[in-house]
Protein backbone atom coordinates (compact mmCIF):
# COMPACT_ATOMS: atom_id res chain seq x y z
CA UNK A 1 6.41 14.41 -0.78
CA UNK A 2 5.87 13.65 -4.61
CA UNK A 3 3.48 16.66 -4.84
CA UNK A 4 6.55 18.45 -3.09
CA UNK A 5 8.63 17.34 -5.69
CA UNK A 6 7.18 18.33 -8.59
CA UNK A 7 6.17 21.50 -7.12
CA UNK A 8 9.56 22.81 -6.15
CA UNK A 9 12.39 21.23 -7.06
CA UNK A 10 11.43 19.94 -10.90
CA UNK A 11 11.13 23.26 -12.55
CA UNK A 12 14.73 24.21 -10.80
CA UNK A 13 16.26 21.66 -12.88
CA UNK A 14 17.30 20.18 -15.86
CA UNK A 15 15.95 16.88 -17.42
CA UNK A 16 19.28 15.11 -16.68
CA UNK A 17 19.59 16.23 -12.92
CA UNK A 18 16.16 15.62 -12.30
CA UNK A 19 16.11 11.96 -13.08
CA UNK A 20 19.51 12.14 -11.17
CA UNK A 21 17.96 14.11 -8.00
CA UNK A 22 14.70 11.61 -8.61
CA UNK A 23 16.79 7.96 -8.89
CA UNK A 24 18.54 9.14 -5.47
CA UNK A 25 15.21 10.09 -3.30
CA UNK A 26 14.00 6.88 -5.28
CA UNK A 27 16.78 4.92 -3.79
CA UNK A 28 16.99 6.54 -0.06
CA UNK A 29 13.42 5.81 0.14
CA UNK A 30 13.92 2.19 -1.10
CA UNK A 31 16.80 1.94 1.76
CA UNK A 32 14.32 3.02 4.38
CA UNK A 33 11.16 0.83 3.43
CA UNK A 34 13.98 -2.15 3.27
CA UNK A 35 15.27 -1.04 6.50
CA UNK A 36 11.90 -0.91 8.66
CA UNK A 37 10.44 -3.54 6.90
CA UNK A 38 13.19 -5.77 8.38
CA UNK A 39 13.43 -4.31 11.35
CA UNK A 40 12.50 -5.57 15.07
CA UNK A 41 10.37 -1.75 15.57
CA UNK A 42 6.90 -2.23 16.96
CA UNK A 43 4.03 -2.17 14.24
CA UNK A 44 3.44 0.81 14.67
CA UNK A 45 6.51 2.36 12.89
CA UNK A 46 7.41 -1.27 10.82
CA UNK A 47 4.29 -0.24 8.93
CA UNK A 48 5.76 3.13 7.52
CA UNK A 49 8.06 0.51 5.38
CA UNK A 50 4.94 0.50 3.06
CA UNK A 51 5.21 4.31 2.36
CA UNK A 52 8.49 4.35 1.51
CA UNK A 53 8.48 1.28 -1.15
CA UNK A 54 5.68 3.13 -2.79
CA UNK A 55 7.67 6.60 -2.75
CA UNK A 56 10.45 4.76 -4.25
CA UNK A 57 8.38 3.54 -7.50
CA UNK A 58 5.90 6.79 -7.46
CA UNK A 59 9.35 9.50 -7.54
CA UNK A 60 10.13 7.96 -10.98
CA UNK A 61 6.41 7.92 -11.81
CA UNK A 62 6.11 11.53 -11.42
CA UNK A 63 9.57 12.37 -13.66
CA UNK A 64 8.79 10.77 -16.52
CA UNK A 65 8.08 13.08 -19.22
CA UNK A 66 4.29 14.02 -19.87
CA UNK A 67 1.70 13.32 -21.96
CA UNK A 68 1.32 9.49 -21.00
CA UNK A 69 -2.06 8.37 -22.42
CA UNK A 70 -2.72 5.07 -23.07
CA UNK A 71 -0.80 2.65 -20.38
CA UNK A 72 -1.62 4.51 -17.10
CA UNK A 73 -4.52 3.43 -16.93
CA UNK A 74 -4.01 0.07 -18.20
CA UNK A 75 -1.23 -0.52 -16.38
CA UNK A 76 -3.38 0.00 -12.81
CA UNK A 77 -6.09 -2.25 -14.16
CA UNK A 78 -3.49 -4.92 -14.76
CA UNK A 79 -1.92 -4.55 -11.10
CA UNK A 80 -5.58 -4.55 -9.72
CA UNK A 81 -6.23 -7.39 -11.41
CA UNK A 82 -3.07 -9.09 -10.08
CA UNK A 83 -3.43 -7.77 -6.90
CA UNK A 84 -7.29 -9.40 -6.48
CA UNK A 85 -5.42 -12.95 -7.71
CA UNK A 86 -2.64 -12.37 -5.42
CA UNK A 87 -4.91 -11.69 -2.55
CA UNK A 88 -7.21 -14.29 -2.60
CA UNK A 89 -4.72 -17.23 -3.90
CA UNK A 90 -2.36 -15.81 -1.34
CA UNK A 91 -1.70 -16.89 2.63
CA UNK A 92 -2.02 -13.49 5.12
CA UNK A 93 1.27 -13.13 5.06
CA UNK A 94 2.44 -13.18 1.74
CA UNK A 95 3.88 -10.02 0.31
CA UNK A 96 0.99 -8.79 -1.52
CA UNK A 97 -1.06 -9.11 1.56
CA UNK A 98 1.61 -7.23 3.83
CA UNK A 99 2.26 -4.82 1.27
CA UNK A 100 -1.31 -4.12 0.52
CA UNK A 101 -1.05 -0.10 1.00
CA UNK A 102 1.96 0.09 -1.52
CA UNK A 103 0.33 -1.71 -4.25
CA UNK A 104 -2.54 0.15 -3.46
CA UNK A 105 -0.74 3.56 -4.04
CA UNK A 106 0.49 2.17 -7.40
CA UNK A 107 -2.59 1.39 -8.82
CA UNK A 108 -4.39 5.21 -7.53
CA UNK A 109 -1.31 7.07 -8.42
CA UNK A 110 -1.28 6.64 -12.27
CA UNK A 111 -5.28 6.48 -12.14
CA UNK A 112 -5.03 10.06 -9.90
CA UNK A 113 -2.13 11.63 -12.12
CA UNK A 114 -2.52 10.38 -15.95
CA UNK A 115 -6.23 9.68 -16.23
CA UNK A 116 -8.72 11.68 -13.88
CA UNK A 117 -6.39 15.43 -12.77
CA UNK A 118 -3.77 15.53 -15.45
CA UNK A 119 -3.43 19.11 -14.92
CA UNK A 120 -0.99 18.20 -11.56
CA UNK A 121 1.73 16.98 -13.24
CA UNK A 122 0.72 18.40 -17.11
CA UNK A 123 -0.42 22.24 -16.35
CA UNK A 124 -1.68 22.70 -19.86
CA UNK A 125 -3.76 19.00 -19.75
CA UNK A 126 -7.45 19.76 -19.67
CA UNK A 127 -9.44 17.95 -16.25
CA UNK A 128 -13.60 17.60 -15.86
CA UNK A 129 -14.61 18.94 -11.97
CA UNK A 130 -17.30 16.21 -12.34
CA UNK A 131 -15.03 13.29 -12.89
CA UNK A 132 -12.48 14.58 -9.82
CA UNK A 133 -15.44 14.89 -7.89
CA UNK A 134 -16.45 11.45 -8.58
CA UNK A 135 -12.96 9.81 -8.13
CA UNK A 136 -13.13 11.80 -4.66
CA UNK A 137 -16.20 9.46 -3.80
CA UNK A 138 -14.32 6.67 -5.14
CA UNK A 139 -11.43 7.34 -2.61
CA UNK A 140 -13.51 7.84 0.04
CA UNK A 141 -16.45 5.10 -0.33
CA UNK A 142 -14.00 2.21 -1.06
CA UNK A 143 -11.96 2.57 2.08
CA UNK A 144 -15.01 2.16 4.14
CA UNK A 145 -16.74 -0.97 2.05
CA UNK A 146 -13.34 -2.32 2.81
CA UNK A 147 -13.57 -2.17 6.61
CA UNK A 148 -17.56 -3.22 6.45
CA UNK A 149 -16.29 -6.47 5.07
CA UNK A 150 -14.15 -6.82 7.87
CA UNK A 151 -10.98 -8.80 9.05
CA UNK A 152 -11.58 -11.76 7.86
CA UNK A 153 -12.56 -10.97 4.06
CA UNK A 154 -9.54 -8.82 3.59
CA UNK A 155 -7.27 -11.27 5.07
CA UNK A 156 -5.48 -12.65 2.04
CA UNK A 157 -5.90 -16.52 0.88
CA UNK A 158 -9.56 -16.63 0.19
CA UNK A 159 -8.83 -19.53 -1.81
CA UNK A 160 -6.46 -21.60 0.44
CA UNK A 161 -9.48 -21.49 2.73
CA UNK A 162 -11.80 -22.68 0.08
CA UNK A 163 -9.25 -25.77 -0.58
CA UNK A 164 -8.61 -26.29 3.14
CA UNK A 165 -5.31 -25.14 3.42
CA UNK A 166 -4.80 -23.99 6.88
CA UNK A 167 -3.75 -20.80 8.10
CA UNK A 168 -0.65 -20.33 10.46
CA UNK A 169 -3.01 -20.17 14.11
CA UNK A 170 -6.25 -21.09 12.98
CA UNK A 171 -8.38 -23.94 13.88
CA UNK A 172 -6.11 -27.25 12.43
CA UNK A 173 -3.25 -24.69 11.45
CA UNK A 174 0.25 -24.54 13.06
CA UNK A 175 -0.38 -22.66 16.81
CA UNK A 176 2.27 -21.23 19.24
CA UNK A 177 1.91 -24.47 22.18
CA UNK A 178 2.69 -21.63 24.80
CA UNK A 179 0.44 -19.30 23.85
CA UNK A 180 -2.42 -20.05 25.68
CA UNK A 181 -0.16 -20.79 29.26
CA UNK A 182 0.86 -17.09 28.65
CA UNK A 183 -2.97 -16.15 28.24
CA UNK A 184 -4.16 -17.82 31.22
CA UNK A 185 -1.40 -16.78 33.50
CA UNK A 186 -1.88 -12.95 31.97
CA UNK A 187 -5.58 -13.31 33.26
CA UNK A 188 -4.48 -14.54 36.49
CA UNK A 189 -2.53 -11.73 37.02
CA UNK A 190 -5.31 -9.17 36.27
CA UNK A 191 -7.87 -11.25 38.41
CA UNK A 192 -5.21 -10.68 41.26
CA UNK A 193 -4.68 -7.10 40.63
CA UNK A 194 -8.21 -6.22 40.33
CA UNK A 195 -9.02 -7.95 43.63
CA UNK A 196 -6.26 -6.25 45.64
């Protein structure tokens, strides 16, 4: 959608009506991610609330006049920085743990954009193949050392655990009392299904 943007309707108009056009997509989007993330939906559309809170910061992103040079990029180290504090201080279901893919999206975006294909958003910028082809890898080798560490590592409050804080349903934490009744008499149920 920002690629859509920029493609079509930026060079249609001027700088006034763009940030106008932008701040309004900015703000519908902002609606919807507000919307679903409070929402009663299954998980399986709640989840889409993440896309739309990081359309709604990466619409403004892509309008603001170019060259940037400088704070791009050290404005994504700062938020990965933040982000690795956040996660690891933070219980799973904080904000920055729930919200992982958004802040995710706006530490690539100005990384992606500003630093390693400037020619996207700045057609006269000059970009090296070799270093897109190495942020390429990037994209694609993190993703999967993320899911080899599995579940537990990317869980959020690596260092509650370490002080013995415990989590909501683990072993000492807070559990639902009727949530193993429900278990057993689910398994029951199957047991009796399966036999006639």
């Amino acid at each position: 959608m920002a690629w859509r943007t920029r493609e079509f309707v930026r060079p249609k108009l001027t700088r006034a009506t763009r940030w106008q056009v932008t701040l309004v997509a900015a703000a519908a989007c902002l609606a919807l991610a507000l919307a679903l993330y409070t929402s009663a939906l299954p998980s399986q559309f709640k989840t889409l609330n993440e896309t739309f809170f990081a359309l709604s910061l990466i619409l403004p992103y892509v309008t603001l006049p170019r060259p940037l040079r400088r704070w791009p990029p050290m404005a994504s180290v700062g938020l990965l920085v933040a982000v690795l504090v956040g996660v690891a201080s933070s219980p799973a279901q904080s904000p920055v743990v729930l919200l992982a893919e958004t802040v995710a999206a706006l530490i690539l975006v100005p990384l992606a954009f500003d630093v390693v294909d400037r020619g996207i958003l700045e057609p006269t910028a000059r970009t090296v193949s070799g270093l897109r082809y190495c942020w390429y890898a990037v994209l694609v080798v993190v993703p999967l050392l993320v899911v080899l560490l599995g579940t537990e590592a990317r869980s959020g409050g690596w260092l509650c655990r370490r002080a013995g804080v415990p989590r909501a349903g683990a072993r000492g934490g807070h559990r639902d009392p009727a949530r193993p009744a429900v278990l057993r008499r689910r398994a029951g149920a199957n047991r009796r299904a399966a036999a006639g």
